[in-house]
N, C-alpha and C. Protein backbone atom coordinates (compact mmCIF):
# COMPACT_ATOMS: atom_id res chain seq x y z
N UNK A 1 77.13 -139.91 -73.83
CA UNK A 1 77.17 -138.61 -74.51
C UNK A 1 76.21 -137.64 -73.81
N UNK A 2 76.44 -136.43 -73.56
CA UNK A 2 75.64 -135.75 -73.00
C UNK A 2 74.81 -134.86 -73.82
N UNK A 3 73.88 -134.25 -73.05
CA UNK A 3 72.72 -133.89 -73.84
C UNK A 3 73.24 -132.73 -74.67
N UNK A 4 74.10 -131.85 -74.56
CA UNK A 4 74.60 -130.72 -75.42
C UNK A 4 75.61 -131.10 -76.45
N UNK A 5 75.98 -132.64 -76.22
CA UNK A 5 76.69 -132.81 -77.17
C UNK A 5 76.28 -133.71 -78.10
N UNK A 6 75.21 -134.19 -78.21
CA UNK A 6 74.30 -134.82 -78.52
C UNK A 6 73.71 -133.72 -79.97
N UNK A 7 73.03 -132.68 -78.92
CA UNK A 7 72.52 -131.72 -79.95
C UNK A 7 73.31 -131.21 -81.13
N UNK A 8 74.44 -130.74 -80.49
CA UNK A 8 75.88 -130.17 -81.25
C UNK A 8 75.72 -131.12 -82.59
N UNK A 9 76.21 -132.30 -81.86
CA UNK A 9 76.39 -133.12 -83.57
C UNK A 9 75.46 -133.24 -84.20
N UNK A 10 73.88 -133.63 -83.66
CA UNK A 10 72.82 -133.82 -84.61
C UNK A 10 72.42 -132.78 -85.34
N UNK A 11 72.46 -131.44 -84.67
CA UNK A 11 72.44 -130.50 -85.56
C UNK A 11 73.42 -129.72 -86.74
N UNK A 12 74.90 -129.73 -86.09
CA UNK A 12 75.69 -129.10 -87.38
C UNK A 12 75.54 -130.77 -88.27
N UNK A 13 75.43 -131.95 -88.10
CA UNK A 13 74.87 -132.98 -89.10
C UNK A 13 73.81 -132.51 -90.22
N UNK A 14 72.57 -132.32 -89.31
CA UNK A 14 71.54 -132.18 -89.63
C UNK A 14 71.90 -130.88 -90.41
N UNK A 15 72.01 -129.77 -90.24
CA UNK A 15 72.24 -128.52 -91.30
C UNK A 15 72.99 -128.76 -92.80
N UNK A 16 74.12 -129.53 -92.30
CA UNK A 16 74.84 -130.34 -93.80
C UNK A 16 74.35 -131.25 -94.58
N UNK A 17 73.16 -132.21 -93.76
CA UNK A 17 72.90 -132.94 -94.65
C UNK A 17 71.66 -132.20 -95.18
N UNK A 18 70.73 -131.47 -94.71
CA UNK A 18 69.80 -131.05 -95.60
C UNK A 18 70.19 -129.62 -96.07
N UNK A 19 71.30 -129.26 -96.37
CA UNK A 19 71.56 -127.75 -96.98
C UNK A 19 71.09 -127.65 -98.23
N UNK A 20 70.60 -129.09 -99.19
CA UNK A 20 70.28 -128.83 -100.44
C UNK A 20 68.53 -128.49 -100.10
N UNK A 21 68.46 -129.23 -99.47
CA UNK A 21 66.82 -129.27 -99.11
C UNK A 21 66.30 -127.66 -98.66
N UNK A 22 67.13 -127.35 -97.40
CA UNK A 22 67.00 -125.85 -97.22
C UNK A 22 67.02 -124.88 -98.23
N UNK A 23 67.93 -124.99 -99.08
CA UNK A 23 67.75 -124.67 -100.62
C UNK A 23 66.82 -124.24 -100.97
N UNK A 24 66.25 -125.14 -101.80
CA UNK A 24 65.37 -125.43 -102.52
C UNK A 24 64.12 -124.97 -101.76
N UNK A 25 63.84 -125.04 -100.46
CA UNK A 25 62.39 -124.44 -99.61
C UNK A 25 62.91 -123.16 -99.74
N UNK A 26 63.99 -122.60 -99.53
CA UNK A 26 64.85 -121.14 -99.21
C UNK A 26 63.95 -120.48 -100.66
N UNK A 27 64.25 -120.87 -102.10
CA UNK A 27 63.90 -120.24 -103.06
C UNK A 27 62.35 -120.30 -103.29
N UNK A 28 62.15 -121.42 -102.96
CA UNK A 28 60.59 -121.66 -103.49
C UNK A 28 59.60 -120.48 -102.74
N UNK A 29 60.26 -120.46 -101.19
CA UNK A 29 59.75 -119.54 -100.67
C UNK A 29 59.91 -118.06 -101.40
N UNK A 30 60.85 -117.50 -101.66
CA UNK A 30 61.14 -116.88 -102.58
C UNK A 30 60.14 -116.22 -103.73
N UNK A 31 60.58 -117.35 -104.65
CA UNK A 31 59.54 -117.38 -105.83
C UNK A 31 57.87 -117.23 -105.30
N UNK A 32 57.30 -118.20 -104.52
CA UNK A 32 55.91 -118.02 -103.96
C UNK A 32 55.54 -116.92 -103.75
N UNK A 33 56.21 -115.99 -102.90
CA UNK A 33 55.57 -114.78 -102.05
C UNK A 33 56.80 -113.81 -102.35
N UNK A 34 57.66 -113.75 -102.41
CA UNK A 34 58.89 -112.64 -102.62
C UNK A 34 59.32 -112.25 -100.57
N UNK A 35 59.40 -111.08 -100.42
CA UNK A 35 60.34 -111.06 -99.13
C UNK A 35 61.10 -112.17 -98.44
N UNK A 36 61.22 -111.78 -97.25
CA UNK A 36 62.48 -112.53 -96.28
C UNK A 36 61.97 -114.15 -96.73
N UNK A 37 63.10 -114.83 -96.42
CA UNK A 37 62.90 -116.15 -96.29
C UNK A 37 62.91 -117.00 -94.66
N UNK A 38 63.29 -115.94 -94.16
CA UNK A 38 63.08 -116.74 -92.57
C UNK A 38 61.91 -115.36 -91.76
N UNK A 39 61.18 -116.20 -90.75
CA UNK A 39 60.96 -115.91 -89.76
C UNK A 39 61.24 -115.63 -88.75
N UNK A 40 61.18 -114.68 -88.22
CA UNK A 40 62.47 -114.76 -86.41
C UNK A 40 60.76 -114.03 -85.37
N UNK A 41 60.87 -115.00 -84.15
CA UNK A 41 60.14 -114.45 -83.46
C UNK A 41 60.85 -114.44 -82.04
N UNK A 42 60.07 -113.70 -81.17
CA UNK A 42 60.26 -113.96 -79.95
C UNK A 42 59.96 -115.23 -78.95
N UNK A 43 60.74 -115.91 -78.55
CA UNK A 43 60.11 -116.77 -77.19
C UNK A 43 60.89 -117.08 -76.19
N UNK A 44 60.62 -117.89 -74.75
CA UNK A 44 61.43 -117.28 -73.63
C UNK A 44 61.61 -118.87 -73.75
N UNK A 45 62.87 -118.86 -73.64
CA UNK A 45 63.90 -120.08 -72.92
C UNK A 45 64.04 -120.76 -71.88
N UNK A 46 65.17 -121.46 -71.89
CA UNK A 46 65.54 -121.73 -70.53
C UNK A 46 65.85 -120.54 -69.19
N UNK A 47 65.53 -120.46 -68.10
CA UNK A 47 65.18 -119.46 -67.47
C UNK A 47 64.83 -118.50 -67.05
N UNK A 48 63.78 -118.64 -68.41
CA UNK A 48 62.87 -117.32 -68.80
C UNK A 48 63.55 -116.44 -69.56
N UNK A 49 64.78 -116.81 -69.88
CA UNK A 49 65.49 -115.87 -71.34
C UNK A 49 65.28 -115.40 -72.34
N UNK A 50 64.55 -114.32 -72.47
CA UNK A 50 63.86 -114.30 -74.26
C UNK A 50 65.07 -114.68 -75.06
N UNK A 51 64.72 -115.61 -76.36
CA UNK A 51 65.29 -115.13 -77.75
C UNK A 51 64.63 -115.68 -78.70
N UNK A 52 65.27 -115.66 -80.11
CA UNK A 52 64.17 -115.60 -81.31
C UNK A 52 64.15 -116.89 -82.05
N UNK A 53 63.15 -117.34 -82.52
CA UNK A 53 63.07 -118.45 -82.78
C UNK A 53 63.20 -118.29 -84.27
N UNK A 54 63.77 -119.58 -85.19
CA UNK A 54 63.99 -119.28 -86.52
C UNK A 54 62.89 -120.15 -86.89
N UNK A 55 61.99 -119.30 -88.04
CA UNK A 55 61.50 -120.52 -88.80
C UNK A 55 61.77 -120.29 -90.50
N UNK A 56 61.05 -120.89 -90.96
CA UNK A 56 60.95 -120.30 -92.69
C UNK A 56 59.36 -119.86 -92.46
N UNK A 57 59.26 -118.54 -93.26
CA UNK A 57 58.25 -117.73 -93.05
C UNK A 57 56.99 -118.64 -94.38
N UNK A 58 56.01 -118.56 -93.39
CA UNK A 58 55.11 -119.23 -94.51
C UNK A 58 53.50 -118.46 -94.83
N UNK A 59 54.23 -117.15 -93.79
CA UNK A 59 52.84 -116.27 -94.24
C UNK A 59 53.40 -114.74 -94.88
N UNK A 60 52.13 -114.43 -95.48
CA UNK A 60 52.40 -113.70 -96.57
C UNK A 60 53.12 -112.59 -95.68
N UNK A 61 54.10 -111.41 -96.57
CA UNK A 61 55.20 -110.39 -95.93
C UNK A 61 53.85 -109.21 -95.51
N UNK A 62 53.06 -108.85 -96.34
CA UNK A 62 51.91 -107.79 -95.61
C UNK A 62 50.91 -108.40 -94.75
N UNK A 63 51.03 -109.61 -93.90
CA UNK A 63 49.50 -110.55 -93.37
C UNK A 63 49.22 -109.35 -92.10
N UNK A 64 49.81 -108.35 -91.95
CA UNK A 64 48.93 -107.78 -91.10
C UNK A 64 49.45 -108.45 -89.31
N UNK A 65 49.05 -107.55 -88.45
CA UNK A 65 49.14 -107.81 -86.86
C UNK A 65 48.38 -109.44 -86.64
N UNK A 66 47.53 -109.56 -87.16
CA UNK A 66 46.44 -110.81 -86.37
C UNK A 66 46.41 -111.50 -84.88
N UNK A 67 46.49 -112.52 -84.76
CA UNK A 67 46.57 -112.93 -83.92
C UNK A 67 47.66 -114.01 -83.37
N UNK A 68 48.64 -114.36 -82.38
CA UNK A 68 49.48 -115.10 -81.96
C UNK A 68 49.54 -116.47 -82.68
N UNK A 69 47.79 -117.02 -83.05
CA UNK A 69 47.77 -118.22 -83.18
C UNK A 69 47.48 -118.07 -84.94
N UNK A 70 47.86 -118.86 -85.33
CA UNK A 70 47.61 -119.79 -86.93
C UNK A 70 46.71 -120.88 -86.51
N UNK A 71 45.30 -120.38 -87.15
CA UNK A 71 44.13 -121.61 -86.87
C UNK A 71 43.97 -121.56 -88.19
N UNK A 72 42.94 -123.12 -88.52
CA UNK A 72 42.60 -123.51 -89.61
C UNK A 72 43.20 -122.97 -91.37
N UNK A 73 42.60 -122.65 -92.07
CA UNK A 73 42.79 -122.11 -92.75
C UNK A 73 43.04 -120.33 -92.87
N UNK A 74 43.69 -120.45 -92.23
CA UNK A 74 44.32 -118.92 -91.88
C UNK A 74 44.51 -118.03 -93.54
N UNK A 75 44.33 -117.16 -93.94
CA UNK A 75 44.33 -116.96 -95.47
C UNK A 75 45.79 -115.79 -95.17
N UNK A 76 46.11 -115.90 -94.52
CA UNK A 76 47.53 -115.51 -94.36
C UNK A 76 48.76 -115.96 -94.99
N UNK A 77 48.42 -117.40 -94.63
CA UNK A 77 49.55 -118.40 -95.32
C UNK A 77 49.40 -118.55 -96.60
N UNK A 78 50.78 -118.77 -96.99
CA UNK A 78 51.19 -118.97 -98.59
C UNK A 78 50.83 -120.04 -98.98
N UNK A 79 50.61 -120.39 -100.37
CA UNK A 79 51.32 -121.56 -101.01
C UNK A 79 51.81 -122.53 -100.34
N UNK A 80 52.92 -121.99 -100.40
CA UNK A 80 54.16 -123.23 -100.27
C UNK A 80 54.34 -122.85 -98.63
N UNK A 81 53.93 -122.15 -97.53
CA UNK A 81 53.54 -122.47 -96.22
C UNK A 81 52.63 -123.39 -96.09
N UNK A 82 51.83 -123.45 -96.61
CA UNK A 82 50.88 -124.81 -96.55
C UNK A 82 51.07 -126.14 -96.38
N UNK A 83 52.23 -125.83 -97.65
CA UNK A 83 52.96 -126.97 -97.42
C UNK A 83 53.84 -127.45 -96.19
N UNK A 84 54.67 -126.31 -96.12
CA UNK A 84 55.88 -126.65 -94.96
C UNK A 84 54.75 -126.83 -93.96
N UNK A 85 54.19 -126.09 -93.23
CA UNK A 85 53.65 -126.16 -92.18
C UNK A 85 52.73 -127.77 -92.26
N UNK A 86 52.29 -128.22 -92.76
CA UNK A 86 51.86 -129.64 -92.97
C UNK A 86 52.86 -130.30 -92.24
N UNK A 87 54.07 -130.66 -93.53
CA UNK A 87 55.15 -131.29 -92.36
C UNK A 87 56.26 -130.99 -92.15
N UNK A 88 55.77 -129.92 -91.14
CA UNK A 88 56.32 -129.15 -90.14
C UNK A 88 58.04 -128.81 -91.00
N UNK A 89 57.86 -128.63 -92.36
CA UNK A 89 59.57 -128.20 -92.98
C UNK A 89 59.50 -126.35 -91.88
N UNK A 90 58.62 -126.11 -92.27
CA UNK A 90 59.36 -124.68 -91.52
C UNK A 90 59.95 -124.50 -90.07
N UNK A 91 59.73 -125.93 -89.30
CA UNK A 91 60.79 -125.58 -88.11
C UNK A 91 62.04 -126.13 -88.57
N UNK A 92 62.71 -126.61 -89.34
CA UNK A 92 63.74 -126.85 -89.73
C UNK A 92 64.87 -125.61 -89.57
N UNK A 93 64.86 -124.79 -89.55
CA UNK A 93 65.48 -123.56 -89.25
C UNK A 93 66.07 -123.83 -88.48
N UNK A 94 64.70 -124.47 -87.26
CA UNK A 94 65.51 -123.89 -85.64
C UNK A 94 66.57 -125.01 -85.24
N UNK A 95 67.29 -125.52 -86.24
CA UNK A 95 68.49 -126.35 -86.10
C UNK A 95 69.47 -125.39 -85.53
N UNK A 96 69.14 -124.24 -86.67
CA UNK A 96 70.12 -123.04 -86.16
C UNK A 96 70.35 -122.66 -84.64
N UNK A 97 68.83 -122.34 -84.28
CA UNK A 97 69.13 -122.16 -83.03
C UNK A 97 69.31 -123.24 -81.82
N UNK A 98 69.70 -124.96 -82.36
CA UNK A 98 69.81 -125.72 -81.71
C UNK A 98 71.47 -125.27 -81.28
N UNK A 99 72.06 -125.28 -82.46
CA UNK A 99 73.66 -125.00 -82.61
C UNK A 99 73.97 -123.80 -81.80
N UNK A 100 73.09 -123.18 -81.39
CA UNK A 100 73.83 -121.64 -80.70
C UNK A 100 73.43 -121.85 -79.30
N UNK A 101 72.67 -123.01 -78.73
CA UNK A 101 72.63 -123.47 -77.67
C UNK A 101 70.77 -122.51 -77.04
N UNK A 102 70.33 -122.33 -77.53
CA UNK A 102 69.00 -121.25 -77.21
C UNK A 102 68.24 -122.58 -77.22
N UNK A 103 68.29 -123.42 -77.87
CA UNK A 103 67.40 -124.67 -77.66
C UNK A 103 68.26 -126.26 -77.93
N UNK A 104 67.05 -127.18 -77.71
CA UNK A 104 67.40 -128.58 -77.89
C UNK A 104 66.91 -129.22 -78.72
N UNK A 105 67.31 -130.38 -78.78
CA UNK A 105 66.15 -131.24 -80.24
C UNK A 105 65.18 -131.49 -79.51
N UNK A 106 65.53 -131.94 -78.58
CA UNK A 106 64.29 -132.32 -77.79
C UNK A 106 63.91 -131.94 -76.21
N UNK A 107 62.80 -131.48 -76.17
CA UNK A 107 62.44 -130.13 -75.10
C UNK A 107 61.11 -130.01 -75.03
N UNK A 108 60.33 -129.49 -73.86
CA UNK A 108 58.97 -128.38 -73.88
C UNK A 108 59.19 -127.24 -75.40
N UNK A 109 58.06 -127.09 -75.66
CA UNK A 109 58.24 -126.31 -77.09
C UNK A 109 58.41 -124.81 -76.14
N UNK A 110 59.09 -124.03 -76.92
CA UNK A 110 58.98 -122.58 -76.18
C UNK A 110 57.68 -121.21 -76.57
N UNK A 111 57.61 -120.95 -75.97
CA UNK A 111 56.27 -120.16 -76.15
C UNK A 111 56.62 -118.69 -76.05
N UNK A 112 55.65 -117.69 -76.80
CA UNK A 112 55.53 -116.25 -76.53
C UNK A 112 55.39 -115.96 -75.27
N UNK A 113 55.99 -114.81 -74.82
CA UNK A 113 55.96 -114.26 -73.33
C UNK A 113 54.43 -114.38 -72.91
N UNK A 114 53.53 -113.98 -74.05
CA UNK A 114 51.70 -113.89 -73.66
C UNK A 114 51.64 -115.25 -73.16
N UNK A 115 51.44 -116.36 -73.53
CA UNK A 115 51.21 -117.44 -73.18
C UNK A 115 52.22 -118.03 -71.92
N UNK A 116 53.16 -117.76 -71.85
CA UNK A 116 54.56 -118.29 -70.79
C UNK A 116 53.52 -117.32 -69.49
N UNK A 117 53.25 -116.31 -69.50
CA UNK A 117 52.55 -115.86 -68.36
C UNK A 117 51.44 -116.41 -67.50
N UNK A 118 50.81 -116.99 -68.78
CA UNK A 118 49.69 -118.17 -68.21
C UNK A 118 49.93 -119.64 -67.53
N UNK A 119 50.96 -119.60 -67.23
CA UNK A 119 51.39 -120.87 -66.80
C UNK A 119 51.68 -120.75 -64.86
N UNK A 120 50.95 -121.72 -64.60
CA UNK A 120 50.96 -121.29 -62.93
C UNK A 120 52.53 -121.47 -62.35
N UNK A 121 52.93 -120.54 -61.62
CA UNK A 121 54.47 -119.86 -61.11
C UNK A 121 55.36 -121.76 -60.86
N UNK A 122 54.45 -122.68 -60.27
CA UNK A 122 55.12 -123.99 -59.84
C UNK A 122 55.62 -124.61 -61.25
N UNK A 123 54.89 -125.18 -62.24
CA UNK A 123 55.04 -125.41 -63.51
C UNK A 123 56.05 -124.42 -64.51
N UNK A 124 55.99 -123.14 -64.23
CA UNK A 124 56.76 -122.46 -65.15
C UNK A 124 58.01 -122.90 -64.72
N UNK A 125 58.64 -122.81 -63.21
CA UNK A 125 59.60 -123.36 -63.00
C UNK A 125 60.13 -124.48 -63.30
N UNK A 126 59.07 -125.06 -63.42
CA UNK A 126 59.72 -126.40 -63.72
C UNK A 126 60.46 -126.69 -65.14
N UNK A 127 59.23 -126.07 -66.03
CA UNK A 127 59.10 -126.54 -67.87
C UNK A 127 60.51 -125.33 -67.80
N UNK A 128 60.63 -124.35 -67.01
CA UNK A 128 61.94 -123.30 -67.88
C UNK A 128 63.06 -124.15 -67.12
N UNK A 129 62.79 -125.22 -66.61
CA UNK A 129 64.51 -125.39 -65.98
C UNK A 129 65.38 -125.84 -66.70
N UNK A 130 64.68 -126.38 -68.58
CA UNK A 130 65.51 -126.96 -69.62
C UNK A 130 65.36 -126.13 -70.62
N UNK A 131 66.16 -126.35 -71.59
CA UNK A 131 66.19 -125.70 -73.06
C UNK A 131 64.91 -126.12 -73.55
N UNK A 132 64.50 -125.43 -74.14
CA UNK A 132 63.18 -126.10 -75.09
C UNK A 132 63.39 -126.25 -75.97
N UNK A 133 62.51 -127.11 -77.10
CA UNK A 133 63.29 -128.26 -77.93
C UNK A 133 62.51 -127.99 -79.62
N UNK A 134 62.80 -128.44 -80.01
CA UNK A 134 62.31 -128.57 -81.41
C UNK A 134 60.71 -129.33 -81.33
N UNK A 135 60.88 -130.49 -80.63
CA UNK A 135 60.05 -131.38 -80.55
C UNK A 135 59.45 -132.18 -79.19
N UNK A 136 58.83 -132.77 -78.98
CA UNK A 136 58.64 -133.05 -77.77
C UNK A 136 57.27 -133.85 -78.00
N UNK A 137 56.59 -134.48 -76.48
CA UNK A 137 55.49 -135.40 -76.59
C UNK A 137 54.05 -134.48 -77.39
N UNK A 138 54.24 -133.37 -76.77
CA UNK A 138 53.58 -132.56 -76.87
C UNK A 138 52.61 -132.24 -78.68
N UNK A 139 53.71 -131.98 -79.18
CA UNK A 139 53.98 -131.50 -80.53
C UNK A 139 53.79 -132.80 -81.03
N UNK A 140 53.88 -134.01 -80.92
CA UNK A 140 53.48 -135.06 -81.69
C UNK A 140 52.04 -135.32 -81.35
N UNK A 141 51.40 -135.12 -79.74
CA UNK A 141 49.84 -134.85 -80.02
C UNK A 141 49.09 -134.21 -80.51
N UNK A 142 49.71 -132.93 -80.17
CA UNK A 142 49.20 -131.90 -80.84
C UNK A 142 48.99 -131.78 -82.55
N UNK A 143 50.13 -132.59 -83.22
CA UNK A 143 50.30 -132.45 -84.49
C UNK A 143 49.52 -131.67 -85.16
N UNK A 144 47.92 -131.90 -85.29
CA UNK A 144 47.08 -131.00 -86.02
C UNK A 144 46.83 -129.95 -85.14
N UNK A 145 47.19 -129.48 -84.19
CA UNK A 145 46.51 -128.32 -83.47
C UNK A 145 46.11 -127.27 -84.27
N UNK A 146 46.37 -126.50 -85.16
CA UNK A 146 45.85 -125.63 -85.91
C UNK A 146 44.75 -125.85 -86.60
N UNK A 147 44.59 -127.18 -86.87
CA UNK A 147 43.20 -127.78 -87.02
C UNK A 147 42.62 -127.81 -86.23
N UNK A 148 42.76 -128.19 -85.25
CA UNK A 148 41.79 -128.45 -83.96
C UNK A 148 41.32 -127.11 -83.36
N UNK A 149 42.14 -125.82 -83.37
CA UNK A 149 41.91 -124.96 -83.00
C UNK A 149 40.94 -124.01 -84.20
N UNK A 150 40.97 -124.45 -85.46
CA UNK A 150 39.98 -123.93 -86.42
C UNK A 150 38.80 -124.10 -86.06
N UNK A 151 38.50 -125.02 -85.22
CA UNK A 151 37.03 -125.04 -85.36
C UNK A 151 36.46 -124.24 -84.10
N UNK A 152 37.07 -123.99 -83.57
CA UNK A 152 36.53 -123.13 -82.33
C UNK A 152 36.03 -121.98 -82.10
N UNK A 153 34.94 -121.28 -81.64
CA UNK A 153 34.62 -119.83 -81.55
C UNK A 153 35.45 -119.11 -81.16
N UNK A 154 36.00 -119.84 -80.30
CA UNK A 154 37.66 -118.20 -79.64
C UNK A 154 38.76 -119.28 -79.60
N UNK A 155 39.69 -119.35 -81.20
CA UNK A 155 40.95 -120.09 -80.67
C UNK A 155 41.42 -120.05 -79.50
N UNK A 156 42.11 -118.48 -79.57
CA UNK A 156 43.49 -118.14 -78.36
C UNK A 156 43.06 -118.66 -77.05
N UNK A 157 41.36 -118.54 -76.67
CA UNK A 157 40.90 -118.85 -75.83
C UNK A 157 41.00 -120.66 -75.41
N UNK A 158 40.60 -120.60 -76.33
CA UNK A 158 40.49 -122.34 -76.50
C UNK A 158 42.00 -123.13 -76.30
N UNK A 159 42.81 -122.73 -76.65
CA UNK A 159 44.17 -122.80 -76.39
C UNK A 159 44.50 -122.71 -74.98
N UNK A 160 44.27 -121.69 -74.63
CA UNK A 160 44.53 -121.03 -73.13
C UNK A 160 43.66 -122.19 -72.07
N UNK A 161 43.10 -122.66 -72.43
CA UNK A 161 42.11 -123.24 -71.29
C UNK A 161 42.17 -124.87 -71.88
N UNK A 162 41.83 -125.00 -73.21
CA UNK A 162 42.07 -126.51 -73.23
C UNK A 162 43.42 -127.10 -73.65
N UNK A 163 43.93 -126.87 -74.42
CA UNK A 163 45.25 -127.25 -75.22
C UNK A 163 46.46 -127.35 -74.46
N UNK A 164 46.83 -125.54 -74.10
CA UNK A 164 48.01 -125.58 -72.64
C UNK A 164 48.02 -126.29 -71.88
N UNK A 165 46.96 -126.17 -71.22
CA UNK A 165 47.39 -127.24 -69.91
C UNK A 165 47.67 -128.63 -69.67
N UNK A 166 47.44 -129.15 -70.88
CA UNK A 166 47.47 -130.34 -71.14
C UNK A 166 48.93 -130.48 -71.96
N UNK A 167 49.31 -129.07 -72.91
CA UNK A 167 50.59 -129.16 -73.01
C UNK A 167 51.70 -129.18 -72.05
N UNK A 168 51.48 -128.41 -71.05
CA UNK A 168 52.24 -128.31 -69.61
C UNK A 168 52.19 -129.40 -69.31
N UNK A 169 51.01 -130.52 -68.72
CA UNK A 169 51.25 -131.41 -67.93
C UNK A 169 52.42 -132.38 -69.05
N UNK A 170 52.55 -132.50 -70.09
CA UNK A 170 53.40 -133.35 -71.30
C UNK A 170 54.89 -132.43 -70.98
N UNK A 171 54.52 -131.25 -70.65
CA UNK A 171 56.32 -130.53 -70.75
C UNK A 171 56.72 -130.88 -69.07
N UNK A 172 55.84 -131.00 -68.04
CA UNK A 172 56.53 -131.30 -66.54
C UNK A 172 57.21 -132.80 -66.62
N UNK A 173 56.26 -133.50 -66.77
CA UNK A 173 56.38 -134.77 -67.45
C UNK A 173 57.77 -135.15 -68.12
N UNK A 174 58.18 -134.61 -68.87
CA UNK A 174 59.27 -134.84 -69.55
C UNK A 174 60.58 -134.38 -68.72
N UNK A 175 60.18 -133.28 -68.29
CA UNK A 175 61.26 -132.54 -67.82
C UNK A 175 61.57 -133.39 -66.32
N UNK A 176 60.65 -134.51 -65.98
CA UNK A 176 60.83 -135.45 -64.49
C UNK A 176 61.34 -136.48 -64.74
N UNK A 177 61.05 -136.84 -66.45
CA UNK A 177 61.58 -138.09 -66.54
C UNK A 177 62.51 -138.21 -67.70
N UNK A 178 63.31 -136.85 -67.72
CA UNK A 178 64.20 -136.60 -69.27
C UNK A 178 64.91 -137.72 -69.72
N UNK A 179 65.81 -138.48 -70.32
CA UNK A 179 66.90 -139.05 -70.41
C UNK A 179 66.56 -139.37 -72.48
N UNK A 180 68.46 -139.70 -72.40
CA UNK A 180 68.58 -140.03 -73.77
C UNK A 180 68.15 -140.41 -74.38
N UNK A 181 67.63 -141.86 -74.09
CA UNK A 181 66.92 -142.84 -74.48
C UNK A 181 65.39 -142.33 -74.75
N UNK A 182 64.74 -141.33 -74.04
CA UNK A 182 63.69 -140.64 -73.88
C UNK A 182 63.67 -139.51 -75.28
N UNK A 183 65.24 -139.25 -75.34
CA UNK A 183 64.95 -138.18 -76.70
C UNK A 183 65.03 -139.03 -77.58
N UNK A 184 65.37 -140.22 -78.04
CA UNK A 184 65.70 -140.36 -79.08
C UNK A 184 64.23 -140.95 -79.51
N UNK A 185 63.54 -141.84 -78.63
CA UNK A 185 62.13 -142.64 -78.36
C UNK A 185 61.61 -141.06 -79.81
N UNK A 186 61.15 -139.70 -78.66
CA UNK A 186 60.60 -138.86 -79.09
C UNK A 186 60.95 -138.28 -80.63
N UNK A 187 62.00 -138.42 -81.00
CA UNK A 187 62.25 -138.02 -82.35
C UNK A 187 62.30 -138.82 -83.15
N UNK A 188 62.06 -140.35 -82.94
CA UNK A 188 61.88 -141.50 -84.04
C UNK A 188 59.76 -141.15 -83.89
N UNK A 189 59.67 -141.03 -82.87
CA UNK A 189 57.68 -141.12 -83.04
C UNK A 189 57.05 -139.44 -83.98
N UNK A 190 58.23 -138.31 -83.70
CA UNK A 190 58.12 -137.08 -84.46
C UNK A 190 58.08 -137.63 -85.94
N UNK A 191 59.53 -137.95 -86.33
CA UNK A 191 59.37 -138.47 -87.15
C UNK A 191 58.56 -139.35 -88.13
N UNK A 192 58.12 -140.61 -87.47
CA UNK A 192 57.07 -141.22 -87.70
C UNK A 192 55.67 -140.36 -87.94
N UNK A 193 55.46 -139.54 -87.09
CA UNK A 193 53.75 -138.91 -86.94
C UNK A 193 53.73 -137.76 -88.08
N UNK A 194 55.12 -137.04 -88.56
CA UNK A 194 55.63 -136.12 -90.24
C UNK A 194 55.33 -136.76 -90.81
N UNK A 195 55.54 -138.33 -90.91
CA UNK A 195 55.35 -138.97 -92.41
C UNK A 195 54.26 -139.50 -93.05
N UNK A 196 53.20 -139.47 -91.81
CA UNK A 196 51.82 -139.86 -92.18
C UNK A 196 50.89 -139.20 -93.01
C-alpha cells in the first residue's frame, strides 16, 4: 500500500470513527470560551508550500498577538485547551488536512515560515522533500516541550538554538530512513506516549 493511500484510508476512517468525539470537544469548546471552534494557522509544506494547519482552538478568542510559542502555563489557554493540549486532542483536526493531501500521518511536523527560515538551506531541503505529518519521532520526544520551554528565560530563543536542531536532526533522519513499517512503529509509540 502506498504512503497516500495509506493516509487516505486512515484518515477518512479516522474522521468517522471519532465524529462523536469531535463532537463533543467541538461544543465543549464552545460552551468553555464561546467563538470559533477551530484554529487555522499558517505553515509551509512539502516544498515550501504554505498552507493552514487545522487545530481546535484552545486559546482564548481575545489572547492578543503574543508570541509563536505556547510555553508553560501560558494564561491564554482555556479550560478545556488544557485539556486537549495535554493529549494532544487539538491536533485531531489535522486529519482534515491529512485527507486534502497538505499533510501525512506521519512526517517532520510543519512549522511557521519564522522558524522554517532558521533551518540551514541543506536540511530544509531535505525535511521539505515530504509532506509533514501529524506525528513523528520528534513530537513523541518532545511531548512536554511547552513544559520544557516554560522554564526558560527566552523560550523562542531557547527553541531556536536548543530544541530545533535536534528536531531537524529527528526530521532528516526520518526522511533517510522513511518506510511503512517506520510509520506505523511511530504511531503505535505516539500513541502509547498520549496515554501516559
Amino acid at each position: 500500500m502506498s504512503k497516500r493511500a495509506f493516509d487516505l484510508a486512515a484518515s477518512l476512517c479516522g474522521l468517522l470513527m471519532l465524529a462523536p468525539l469531535l463532537g463533543l470537544i467541538a461544543l465543549w469548546i464552545r460552551l468553555d470560551s464561546g467563538g470559533p471552534v477551530f484554529y487555522r494557522q499558517l505553515r509551509i509544506g512539502r516544498y515550501g508550500v504554505p498552507f493552514s494547519i487545522f487545530k481546535f482552538r484552545t486559546m482564548r478568542v481575545q489572547a492578543g498577538a503574543g508570541g509563536q510559542l505556547t510555553v508553560g502555563q501560558d494564561a491564554r489557554i482555556t479550560r478545556a485547551g488544557r485539556f486537549l493540549r495535554h493529549y494532544k486532542l487539538d491536533e485531531l483536526p489535522q486529519l482534515i488536512n491529512v485527507l486534502q493531501g497538505s499533510m501525512s500521518l506521519v512526517g517532520p511536523r510543519p512549522e511557521v515560515p519564522r522558524y522554517v527560515a532558521c533551518y540551514p538551506p541543506d536540511v530544509r531541503r531535505i525535511v521539505l522533500s515530504v509532506a509533514p505529518g501529524i506525528t513523528d519521532w520528534a513530537s513523541i520526544h518532545y511531548k512536554d516541550e511547552n513544559a520544557i520551554l516554560g522554564h526558560a528565560a527566552d523560550p523562542e530563543q531557547a527553541y531556536i538554538d536548543t530544541i530545533l536542531p535536534v528536531k531537524l536532526e529527528y526530521y532528516v533522519r526520518y526522511v533517510q530512513e522513511r518506510s511503512f513499517w517506520t510509520d506505523l512503529r511511530i504511531i503505535a509509540n505516539t500513541l502509547t506516549a498520549i496515554a501516559r
